[in-house]
C-alpha atoms as a PDB file:
ATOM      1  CA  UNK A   1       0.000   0.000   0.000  1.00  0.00           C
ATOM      2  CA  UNK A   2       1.440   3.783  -0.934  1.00  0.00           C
ATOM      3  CA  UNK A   3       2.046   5.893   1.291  1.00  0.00           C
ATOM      4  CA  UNK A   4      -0.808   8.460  -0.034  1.00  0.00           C
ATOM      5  CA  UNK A   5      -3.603   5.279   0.855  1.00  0.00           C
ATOM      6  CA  UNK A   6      -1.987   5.329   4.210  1.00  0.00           C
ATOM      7  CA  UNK A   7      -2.218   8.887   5.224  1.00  0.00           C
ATOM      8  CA  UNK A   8      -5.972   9.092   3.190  1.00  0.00           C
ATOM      9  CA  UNK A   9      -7.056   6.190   5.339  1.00  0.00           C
ATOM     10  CA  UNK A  10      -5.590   7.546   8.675  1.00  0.00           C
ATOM     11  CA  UNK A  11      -7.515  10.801   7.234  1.00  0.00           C
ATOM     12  CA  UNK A  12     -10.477   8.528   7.644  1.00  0.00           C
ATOM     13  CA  UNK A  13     -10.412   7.194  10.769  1.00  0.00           C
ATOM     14  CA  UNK A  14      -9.488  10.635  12.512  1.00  0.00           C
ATOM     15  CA  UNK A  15     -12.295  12.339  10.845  1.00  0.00           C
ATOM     16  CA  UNK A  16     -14.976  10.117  12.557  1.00  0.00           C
ATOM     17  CA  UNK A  17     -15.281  11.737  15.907  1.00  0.00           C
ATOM     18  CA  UNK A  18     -14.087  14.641  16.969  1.00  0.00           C
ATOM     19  CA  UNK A  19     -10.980  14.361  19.366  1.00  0.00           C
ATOM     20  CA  UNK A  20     -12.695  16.019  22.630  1.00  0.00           C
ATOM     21  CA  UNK A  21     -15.603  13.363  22.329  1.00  0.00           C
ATOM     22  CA  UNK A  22     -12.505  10.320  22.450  1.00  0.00           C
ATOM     23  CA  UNK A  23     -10.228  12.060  24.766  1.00  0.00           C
ATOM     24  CA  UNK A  24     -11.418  10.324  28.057  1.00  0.00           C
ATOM     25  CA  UNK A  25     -11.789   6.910  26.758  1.00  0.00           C
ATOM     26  CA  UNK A  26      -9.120   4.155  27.252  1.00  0.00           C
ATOM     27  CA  UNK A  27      -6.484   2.717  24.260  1.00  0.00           C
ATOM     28  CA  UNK A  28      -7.613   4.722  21.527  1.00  0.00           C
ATOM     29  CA  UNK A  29      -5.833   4.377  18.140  1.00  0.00           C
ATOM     30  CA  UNK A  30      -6.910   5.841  15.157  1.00  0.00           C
ATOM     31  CA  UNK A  31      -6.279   3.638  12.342  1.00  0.00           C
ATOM     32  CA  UNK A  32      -7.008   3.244   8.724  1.00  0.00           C
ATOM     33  CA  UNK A  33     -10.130   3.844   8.185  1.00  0.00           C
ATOM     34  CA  UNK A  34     -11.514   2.966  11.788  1.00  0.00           C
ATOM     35  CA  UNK A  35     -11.260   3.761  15.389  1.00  0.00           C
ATOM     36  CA  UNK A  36      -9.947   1.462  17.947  1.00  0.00           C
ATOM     37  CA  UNK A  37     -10.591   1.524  21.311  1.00  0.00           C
ATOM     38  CA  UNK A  38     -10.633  -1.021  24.634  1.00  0.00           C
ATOM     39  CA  UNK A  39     -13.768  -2.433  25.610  1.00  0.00           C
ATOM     40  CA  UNK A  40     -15.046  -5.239  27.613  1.00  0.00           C
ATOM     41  CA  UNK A  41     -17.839  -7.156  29.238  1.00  0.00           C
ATOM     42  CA  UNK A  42     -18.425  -8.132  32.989  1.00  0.00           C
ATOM     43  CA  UNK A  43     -19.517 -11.821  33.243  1.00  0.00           C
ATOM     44  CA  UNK A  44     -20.463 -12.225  37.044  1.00  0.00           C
ATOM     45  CA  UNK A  45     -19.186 -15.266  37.210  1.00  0.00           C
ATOM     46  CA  UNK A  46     -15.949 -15.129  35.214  1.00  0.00           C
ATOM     47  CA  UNK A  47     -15.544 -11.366  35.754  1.00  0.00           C
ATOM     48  CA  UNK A  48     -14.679  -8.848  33.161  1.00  0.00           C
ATOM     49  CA  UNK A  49     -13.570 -10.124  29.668  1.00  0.00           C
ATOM     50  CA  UNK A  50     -11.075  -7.524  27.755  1.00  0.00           C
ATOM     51  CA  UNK A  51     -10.935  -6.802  24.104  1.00  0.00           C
ATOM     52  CA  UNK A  52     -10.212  -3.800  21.420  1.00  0.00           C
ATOM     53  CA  UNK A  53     -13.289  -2.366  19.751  1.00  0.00           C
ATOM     54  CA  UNK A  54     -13.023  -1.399  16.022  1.00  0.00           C
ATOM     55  CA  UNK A  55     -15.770   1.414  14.583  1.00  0.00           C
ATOM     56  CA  UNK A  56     -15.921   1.531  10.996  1.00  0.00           C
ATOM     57  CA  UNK A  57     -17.638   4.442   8.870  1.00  0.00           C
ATOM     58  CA  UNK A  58     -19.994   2.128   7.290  1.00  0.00           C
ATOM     59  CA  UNK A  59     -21.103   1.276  10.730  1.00  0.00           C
ATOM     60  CA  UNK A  60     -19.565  -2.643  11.257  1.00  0.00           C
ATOM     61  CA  UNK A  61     -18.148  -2.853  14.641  1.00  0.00           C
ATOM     62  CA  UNK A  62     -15.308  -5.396  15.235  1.00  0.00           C
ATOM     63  CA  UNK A  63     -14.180  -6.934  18.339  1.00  0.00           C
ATOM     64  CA  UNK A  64     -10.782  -8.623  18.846  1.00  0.00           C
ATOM     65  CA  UNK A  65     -10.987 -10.182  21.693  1.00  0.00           C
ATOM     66  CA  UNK A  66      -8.094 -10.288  24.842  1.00  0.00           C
ATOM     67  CA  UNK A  67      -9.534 -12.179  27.503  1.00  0.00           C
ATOM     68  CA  UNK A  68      -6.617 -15.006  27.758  1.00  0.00           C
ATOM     69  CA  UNK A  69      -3.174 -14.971  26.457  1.00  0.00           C
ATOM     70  CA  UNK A  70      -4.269 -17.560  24.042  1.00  0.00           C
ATOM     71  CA  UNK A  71      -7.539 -16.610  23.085  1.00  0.00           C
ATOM     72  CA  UNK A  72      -7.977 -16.203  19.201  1.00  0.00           C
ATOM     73  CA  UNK A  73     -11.401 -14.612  18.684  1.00  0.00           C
ATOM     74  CA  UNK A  74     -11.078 -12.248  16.061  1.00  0.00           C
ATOM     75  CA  UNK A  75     -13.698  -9.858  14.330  1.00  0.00           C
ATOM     76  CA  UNK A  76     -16.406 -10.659  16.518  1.00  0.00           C
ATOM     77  CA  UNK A  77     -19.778  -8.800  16.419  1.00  0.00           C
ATOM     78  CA  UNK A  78     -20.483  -7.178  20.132  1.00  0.00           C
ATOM     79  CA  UNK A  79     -23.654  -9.791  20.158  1.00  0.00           C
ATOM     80  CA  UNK A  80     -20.785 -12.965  19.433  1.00  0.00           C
ATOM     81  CA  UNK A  81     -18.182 -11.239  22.172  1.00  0.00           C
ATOM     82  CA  UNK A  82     -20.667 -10.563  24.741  1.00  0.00           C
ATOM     83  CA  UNK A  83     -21.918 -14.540  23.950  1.00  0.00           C
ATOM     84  CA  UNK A  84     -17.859 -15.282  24.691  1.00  0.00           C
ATOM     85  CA  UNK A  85     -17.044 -13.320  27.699  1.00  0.00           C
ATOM     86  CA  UNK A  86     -20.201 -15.618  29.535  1.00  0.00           C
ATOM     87  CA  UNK A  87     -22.435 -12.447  29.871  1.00  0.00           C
ATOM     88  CA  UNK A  88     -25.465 -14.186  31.994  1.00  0.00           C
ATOM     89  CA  UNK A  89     -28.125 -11.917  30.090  1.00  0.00           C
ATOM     90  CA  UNK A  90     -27.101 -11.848  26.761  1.00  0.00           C
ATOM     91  CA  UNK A  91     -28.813 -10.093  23.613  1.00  0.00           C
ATOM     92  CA  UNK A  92     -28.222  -6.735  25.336  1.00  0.00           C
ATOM     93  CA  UNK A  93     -24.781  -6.028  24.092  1.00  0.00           C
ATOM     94  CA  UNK A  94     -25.444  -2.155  23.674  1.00  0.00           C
ATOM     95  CA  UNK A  95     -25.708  -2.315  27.396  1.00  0.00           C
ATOM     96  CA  UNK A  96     -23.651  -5.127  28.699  1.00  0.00           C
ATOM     97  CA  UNK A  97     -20.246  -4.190  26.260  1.00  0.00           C
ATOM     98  CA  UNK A  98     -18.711  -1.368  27.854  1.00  0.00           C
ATOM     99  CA  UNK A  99     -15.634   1.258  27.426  1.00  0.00           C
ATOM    100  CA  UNK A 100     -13.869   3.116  29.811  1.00  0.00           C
ATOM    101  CA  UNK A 101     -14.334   7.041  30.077  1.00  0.00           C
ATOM    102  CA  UNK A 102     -12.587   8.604  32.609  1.00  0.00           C
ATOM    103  CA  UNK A 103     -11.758   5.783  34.565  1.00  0.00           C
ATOM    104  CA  UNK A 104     -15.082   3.993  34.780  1.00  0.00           C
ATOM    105  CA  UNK A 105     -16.884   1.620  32.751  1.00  0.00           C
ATOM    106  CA  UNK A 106     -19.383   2.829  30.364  1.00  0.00           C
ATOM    107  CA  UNK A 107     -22.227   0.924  28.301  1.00  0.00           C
ATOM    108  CA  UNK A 108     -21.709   1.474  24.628  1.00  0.00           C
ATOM    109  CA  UNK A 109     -24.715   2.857  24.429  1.00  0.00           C
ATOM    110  CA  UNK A 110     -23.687   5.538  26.212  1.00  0.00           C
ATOM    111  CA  UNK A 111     -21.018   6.916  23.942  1.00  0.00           C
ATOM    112  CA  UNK A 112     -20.486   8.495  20.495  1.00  0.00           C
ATOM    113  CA  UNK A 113     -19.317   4.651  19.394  1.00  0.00           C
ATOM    114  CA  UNK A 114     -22.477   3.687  18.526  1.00  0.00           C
ATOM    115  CA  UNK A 115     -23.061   6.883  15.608  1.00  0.00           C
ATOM    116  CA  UNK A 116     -22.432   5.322  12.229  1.00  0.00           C
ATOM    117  CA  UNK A 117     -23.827   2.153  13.762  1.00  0.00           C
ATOM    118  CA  UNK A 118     -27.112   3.777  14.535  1.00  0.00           C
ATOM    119  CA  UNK A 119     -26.731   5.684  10.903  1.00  0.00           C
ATOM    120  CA  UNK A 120     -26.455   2.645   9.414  1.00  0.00           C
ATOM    121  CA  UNK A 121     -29.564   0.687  10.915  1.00  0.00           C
ATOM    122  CA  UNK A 122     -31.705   4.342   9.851  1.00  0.00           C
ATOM    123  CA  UNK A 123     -30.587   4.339   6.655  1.00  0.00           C
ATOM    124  CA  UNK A 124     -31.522   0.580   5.723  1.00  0.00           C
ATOM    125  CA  UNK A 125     -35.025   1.292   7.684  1.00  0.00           C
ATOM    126  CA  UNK A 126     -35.308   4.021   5.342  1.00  0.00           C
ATOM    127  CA  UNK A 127     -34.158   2.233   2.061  1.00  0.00           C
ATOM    128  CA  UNK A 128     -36.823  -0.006   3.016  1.00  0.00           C
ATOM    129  CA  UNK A 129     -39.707   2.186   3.433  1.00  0.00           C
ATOM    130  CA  UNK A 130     -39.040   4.048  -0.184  1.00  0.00           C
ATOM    131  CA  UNK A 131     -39.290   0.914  -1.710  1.00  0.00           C
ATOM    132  CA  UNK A 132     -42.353   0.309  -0.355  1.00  0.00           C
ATOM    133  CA  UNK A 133     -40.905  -3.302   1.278  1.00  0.00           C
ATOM    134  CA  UNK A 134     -39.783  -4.603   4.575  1.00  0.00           C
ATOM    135  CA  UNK A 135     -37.267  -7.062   4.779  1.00  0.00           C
ATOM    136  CA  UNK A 136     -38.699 -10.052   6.525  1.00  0.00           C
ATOM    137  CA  UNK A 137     -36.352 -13.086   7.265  1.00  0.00           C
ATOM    138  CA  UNK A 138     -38.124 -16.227   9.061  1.00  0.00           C
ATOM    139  CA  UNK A 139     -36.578 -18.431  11.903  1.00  0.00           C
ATOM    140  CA  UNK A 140     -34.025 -21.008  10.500  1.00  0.00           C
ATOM    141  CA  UNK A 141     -32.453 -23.693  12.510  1.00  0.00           C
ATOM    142  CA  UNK A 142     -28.764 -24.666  12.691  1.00  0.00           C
ATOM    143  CA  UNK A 143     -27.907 -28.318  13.866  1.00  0.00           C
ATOM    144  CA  UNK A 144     -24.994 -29.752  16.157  1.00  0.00           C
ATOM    145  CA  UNK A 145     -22.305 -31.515  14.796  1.00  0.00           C
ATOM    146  CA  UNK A 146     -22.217 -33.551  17.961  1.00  0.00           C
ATOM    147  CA  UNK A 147     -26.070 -34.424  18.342  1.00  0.00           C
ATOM    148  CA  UNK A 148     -28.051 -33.321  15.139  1.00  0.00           C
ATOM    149  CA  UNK A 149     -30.363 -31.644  17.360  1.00  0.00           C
ATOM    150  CA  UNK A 150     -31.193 -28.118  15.657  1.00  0.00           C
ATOM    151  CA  UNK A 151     -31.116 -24.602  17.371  1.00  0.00           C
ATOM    152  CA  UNK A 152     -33.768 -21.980  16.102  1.00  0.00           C
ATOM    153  CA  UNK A 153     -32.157 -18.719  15.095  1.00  0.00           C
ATOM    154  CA  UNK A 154     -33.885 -16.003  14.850  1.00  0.00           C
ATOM    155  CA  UNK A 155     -33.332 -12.927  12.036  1.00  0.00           C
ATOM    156  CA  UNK A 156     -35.240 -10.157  12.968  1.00  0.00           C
ATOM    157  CA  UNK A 157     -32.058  -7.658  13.131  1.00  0.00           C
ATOM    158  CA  UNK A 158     -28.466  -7.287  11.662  1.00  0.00           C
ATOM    159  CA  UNK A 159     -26.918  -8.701  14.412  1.00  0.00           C
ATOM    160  CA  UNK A 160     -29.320 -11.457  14.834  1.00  0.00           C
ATOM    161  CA  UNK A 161     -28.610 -12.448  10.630  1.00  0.00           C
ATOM    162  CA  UNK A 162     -24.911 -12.183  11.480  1.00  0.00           C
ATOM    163  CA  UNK A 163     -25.157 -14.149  14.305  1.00  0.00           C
ATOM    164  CA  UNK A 164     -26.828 -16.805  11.897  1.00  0.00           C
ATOM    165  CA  UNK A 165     -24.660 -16.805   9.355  1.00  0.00           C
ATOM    166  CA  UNK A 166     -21.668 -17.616  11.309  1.00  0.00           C
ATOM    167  CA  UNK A 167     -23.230 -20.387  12.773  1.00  0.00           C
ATOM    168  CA  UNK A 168     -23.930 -21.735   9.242  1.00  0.00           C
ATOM    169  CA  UNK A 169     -20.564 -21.330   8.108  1.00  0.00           C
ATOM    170  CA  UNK A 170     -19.127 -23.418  10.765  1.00  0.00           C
ATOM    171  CA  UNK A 171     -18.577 -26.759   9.673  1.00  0.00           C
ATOM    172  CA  UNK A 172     -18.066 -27.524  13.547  1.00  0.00           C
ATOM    173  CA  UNK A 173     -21.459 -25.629  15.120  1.00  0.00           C
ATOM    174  CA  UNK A 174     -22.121 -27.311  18.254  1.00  0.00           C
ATOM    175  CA  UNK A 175     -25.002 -26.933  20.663  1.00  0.00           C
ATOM    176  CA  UNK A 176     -22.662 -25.158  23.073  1.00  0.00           C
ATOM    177  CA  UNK A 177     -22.184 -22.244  20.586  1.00  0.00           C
ATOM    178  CA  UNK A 178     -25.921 -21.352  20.516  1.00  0.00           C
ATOM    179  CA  UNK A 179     -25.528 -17.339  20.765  1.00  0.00           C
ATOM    180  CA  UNK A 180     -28.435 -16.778  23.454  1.00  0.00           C
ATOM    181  CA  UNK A 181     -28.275 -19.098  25.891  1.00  0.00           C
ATOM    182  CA  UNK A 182     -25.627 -21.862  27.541  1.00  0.00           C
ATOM    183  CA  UNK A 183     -27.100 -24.983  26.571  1.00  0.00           C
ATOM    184  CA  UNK A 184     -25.667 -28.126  26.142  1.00  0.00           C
ATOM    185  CA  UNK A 185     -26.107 -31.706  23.869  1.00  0.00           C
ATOM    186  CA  UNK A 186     -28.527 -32.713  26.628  1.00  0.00           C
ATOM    187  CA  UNK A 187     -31.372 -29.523  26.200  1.00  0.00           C
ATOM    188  CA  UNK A 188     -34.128 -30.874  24.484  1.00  0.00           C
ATOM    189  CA  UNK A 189     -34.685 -29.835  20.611  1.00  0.00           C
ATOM    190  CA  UNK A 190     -37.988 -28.197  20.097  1.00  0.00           C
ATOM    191  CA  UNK A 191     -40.515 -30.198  19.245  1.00  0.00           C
ATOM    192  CA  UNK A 192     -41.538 -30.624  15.352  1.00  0.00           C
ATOM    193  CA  UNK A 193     -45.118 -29.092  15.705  1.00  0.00           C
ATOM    194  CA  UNK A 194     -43.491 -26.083  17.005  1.00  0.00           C
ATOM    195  CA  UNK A 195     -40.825 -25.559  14.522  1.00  0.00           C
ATOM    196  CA  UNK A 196     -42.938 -25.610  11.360  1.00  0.00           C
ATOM    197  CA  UNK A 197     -43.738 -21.812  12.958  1.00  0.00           C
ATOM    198  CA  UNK A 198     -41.139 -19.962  11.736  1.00  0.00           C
ATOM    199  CA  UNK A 199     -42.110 -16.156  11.450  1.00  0.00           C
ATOM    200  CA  UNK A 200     -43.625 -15.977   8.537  1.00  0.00           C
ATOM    201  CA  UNK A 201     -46.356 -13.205   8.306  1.00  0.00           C
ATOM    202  CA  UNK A 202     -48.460 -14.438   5.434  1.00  0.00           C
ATOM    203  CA  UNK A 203     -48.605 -17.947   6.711  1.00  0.00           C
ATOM    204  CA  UNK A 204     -47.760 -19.101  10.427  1.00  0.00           C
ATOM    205  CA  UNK A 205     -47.153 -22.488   9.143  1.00  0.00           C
ATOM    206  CA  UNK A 206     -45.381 -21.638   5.917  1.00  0.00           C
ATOM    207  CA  UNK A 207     -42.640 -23.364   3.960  1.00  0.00           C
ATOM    208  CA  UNK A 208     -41.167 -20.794   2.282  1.00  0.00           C
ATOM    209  CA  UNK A 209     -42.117 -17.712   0.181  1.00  0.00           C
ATOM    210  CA  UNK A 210     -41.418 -14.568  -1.463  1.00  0.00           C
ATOM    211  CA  UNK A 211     -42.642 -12.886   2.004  1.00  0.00           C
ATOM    212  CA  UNK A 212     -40.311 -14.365   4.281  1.00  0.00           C
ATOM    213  CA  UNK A 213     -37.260 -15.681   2.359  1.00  0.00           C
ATOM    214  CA  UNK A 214     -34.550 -13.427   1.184  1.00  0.00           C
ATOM    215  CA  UNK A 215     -32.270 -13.925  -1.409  1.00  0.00           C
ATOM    216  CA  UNK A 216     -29.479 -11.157  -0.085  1.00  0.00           C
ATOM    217  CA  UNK A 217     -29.892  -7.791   1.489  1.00  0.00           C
ATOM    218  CA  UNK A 218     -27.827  -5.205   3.385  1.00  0.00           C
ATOM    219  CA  UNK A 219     -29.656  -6.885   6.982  1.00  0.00           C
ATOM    220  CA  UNK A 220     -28.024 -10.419   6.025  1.00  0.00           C
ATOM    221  CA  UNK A 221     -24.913  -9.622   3.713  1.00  0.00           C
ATOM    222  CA  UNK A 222     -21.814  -8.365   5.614  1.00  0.00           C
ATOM    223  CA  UNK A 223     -18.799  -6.791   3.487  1.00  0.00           C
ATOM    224  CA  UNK A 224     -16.247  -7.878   5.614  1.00  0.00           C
ATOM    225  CA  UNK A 225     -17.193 -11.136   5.498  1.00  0.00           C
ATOM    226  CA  UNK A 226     -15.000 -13.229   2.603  1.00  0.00           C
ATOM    227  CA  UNK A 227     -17.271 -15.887   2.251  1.00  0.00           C
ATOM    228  CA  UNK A 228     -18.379 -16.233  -1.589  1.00  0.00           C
ATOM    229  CA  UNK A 229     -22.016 -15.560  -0.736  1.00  0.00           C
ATOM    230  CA  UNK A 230     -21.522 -12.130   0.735  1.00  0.00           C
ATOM    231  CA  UNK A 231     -18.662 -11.090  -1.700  1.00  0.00           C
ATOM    232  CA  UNK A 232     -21.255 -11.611  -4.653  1.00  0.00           C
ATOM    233  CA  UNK A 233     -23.592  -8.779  -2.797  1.00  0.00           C
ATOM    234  CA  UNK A 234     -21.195  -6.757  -2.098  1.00  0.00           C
ATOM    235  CA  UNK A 235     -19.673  -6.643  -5.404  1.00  0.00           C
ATOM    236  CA  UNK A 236     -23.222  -6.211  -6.936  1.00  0.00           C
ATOM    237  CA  UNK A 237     -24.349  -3.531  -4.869  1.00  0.00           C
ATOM    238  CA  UNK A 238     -21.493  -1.845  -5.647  1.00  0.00           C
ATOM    239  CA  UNK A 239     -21.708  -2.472  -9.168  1.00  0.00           C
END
């Protein structure tokens, strides 16, 4: 990379907040094209789990996570990290991930972090609405490589697609890496009259339909994922 992309990238990441409104918070780095800071999330049993927060203009949020020496979770959504550090009452990451400003421990949805994250879930409500269409995605399931039994996901938000679509592109998914609760192999699998109910709003029972299957949109494509899927989108949007 030239030195020009360099310094129009670090350009990039300093012009996202204004310096007074990051001055008080812990490890900040500005970087290229993002903004780094420390974050972390209290687990009352295993105490506070440590990691560096990544805030990107398009509004993706990245979490590297530092809890152990050895621990290699990279690029984790706040929803996955806060699932990792053993949060008790998960699904609230906006609340339970915090950064430190001036000392003390802050809920993300607190800060200025959150901006081009917030811009970004506007501006797809609003893409949405103009084209007269609201992106519905029904319940899937994703099953254990250890027992078969399958996990309902649900898709009703960004986070909860992304959370999805990791799970499906792990060829090693087990029960214990169901995002909202700590299960195990031994929780029973929902029963099959309840899982033909799956969201959809034209039919409770349906199978599948224009109304409630989607074939790619910005709520369940992710450009920094490299999987083939999402690079097609994202090359075709941008096309």
């Amino acid at each position: 990379m030239s030195s020009s992309v360099e310094e129009e990238e670090i350009q990039c990441g300093s012009r996202l907040f204004e310096e007074e409104e990051l001055q008080e918070m812990s490890g900040v780095i500005v970087g290229g094209g993002y903004v780094e800071v420390m974050c972390g999330c209290t687990s009352h049993r295993y105490g506070d789990a440590v990691a560096r927060l990544r805030v990107f203009p398009n509004g993706d949020l990245e979490i590297s996570c530092e809890c152990t020496p050895g621990c290699d979770e990279d690029k984790l959504t706040p929803a996955a990290f806060e699932k990792h550090s053993g949060r008790e009452t998960a699904r609230k990451w906006k609340n339970n991930v915090w950064v430190i400003v001036g000392g003390e421990k802050v809920p993300l949805s607190k800060t200025v972090l959150l901006k081009y994250y917030n811009e970004s879930s506007k501006k797809l409500k609003r893409s949405n609405k103009s084209q007269g269409t609201k992106v519905l995605h029904r319940d899937e399931f994703v099953g254990c490589i250890e027992c078969g039994k399958e996990r309902r996901f649900r898709l009703r938000s960004r986070d909860e697609c992304r959370l999805h679509h990791n799970a499906m592109a792990d060829p090693n998914w087990k029960c214990s890496d169901f995002p909202y609760d700590k299960i195990t192999c031994e929780a029973e699998e929902e029963r099959g009259s309840r899982k033909v109910y799956k969201g959809c709003t034209r039919s409770p029972t349906c199978k599948g339909c224009t109304s409630c299957v989607c074939f790619g949109c910005e709520l369940c494509r992710f450009s920094d994922c490299s999987c083939q899927t999402c690079v097609d989108f994202t090359s075709n949007v941008k096309a």
